[in-house]
Protein backbone atom coordinates (compact mmCIF):
# COMPACT_ATOMS: atom_id res chain seq x y z
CA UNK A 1 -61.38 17.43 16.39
CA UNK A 2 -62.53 20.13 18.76
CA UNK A 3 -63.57 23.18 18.32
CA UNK A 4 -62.22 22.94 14.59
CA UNK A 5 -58.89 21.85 14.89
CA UNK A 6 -57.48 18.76 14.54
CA UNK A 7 -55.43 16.71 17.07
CA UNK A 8 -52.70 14.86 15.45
CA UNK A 9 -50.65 14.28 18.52
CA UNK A 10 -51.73 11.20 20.95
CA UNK A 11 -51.30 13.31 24.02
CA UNK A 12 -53.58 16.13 22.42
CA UNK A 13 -55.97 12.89 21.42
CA UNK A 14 -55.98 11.97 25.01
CA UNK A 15 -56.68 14.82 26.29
CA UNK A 16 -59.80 15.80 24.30
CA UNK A 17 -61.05 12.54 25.01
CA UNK A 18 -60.35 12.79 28.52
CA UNK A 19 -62.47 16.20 28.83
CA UNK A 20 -65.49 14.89 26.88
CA UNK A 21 -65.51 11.99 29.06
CA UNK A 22 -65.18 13.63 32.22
CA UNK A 23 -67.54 16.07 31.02
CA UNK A 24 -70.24 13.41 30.06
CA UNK A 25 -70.37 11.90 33.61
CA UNK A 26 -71.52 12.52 36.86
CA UNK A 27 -69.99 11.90 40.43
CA UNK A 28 -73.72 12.40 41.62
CA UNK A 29 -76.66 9.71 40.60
CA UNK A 30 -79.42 12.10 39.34
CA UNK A 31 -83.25 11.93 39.74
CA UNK A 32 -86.03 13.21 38.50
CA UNK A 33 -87.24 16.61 40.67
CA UNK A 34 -89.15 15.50 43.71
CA UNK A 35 -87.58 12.02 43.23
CA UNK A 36 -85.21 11.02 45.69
CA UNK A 37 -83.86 7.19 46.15
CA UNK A 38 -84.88 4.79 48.61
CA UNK A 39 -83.39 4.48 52.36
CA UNK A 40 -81.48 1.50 52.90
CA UNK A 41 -82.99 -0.11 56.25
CA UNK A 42 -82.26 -2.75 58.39
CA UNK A 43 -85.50 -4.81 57.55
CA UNK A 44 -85.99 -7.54 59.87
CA UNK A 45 -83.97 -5.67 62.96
CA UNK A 46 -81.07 -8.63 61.93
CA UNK A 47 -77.43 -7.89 61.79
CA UNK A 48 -76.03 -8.13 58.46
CA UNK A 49 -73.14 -10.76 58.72
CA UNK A 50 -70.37 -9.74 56.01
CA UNK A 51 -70.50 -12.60 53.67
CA UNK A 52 -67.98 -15.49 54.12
CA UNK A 53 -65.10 -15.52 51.55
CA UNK A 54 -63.97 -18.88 50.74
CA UNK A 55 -60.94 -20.00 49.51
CA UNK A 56 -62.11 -22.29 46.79
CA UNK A 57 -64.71 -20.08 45.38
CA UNK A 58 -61.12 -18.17 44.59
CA UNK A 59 -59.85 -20.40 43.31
CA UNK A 60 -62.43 -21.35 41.05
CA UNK A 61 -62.85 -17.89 39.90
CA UNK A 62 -58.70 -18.01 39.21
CA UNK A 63 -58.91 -21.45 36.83
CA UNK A 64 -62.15 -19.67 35.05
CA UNK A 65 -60.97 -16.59 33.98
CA UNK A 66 -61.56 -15.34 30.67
CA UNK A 67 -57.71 -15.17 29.00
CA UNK A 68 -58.60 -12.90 26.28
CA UNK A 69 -59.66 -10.04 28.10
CA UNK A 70 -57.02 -7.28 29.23
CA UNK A 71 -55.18 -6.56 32.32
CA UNK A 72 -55.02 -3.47 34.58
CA UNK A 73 -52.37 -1.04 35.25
CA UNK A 74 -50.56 -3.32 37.51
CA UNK A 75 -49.82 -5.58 34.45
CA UNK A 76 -51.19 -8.46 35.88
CA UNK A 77 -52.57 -10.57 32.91
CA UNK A 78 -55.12 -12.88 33.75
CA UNK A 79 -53.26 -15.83 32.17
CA UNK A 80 -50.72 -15.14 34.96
CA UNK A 81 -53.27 -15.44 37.55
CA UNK A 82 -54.52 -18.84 36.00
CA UNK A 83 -51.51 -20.66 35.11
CA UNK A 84 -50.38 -19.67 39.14
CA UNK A 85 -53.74 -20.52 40.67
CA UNK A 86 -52.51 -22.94 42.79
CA UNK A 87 -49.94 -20.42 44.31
CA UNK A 88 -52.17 -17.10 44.18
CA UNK A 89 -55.71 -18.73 45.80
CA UNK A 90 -54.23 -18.55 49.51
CA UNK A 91 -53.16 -15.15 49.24
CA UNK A 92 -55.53 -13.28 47.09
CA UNK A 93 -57.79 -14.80 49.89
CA UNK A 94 -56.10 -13.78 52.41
CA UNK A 95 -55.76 -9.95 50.61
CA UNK A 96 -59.90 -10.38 50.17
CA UNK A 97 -61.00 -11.73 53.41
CA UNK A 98 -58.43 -8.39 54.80
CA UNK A 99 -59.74 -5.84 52.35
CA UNK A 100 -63.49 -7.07 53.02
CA UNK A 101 -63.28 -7.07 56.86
CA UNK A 102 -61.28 -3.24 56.81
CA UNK A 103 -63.26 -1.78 54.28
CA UNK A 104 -60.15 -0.72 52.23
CA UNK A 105 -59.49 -1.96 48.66
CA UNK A 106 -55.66 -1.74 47.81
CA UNK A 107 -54.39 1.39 45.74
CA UNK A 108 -54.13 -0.52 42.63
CA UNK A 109 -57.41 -1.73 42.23
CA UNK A 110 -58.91 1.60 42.00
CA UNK A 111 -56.81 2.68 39.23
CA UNK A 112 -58.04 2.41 35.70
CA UNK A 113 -56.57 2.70 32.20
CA UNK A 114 -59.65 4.39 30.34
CA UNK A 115 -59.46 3.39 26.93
CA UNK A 116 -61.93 4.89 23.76
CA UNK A 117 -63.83 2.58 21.92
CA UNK A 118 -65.03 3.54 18.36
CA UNK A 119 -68.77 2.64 18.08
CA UNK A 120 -70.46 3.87 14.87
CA UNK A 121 -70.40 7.46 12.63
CA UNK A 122 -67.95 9.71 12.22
CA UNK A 123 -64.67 8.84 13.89
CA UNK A 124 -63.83 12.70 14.26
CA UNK A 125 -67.19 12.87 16.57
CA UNK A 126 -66.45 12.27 20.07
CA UNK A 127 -69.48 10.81 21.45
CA UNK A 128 -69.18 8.26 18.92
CA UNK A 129 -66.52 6.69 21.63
CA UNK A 130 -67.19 4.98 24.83
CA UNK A 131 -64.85 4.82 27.78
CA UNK A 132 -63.68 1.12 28.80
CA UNK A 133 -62.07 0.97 31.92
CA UNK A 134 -59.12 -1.36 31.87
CA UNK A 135 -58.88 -2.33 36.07
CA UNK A 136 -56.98 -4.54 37.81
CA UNK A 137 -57.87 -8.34 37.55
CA UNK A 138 -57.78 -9.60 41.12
CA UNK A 139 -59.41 -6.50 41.56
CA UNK A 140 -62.67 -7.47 39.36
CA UNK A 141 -62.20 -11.06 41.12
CA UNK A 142 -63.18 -9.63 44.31
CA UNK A 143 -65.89 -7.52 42.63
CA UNK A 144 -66.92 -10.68 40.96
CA UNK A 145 -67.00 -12.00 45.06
CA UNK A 146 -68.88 -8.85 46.26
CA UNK A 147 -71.97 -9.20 43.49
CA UNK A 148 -72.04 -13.17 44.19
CA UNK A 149 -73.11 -12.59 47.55
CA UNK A 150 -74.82 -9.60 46.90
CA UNK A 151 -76.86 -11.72 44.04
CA UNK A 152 -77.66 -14.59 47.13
CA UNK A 153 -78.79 -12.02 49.31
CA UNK A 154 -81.32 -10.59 47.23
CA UNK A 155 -82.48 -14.05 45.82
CA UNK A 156 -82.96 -15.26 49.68
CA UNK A 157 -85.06 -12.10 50.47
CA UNK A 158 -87.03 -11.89 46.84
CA UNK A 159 -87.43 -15.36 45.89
CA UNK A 160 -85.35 -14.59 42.91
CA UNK A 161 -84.27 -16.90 40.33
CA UNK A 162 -82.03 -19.46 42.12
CA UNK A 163 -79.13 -19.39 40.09
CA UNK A 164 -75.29 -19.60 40.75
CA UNK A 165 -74.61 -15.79 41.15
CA UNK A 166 -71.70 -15.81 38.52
CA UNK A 167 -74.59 -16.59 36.06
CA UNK A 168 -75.81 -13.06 36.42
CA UNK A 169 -74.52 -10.10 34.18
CA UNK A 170 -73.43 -7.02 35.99
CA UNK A 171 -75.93 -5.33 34.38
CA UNK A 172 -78.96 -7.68 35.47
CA UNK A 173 -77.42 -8.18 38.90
CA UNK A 174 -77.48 -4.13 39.39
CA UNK A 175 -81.26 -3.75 37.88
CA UNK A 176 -82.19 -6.62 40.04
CA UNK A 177 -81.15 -4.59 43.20
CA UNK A 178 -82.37 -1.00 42.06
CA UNK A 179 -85.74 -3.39 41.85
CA UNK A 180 -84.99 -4.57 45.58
CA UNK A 181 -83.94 -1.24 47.18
């Protein structure tokens, strides 16, 4: 419903939910007045080697993956991607050790099918819906790659907890490095 009228057609539905949840986020982190976020400095004068990609950490991450969770736009479904690991590991790898040393991330992986969740209360109140973005699975793979090494490098300069970095939710991974930065 918005502004008292009911949507009964799924593009109208779309739509309305596409303007609340545009209008709920920001491009732009925000912080308190006076506030601003930390510099990112090269600490010890070192070069920053980019972090080594291997083939069987692929792999692994291909036989692993969870087969009830849903694929991108590119229609990719993760059973796919398991069932043909043997096939897939040399050239996702080869796609992530390219798209890691360029800098660019392939067109597809930055496209997302946002879908609303239903939480709790009145189903006619929009912010009783969160977004889930439904991206593309080799996509989070590499993601999955990026925070591993991101996870060792802040456990090798904080002495913390020494734990596979796959063991780490997103969530704790990125509160872990707000604490670091």
């Amino acid at each position: 419903m918005l502004w008292g009228n009911i949507a009964t057609k799924d593009e109208e539905k779309a739509e309305i939910l596409n303007a609340f949840f545009a209008s709920t986020f920001t491009s732009q982190p925000s912080y308190p007045q006076g506030i601003q976020p930390p510099a990112l400095e090269d600490k010890d004068g070192e070069e920053n080697n980019p972090p080594i990609i291997q083939e069987e950490v692929v792999n692994d991450l291909l036989l692993h993956l969870d087969l009830h969770k849903s694929m991108g736009l590119d229609g990719i479904h993760p059973r796919a991607l398991r069932e043909l690991a043997g096939e897939l590991t040399k050239p996702l790898f080869i796609i992530y050790q390219q798209s890691w040393s360029t800098g660019e991330v392939p067109d597809d992986w930055r496209v997302a099918n946002v879908m609303p969740i239903y939480k709790k209360g009145r189903k006619e109140d929009l912010g009783n819906y969160r977004p889930v973005s439904l991206t593309s699975v080799p996509g989070k793979i590499m993601e999955r790659i990026i925070l591993s090494e991101l996870a060792w490098q802040v456990q090798g300069s904080q002495g913390i907890r020494a734990q596979p970095a796959w063991v780490y939710e997103r969530e704790v991974l990125l509160n872990q490095l707000v604490l670091f930065l």
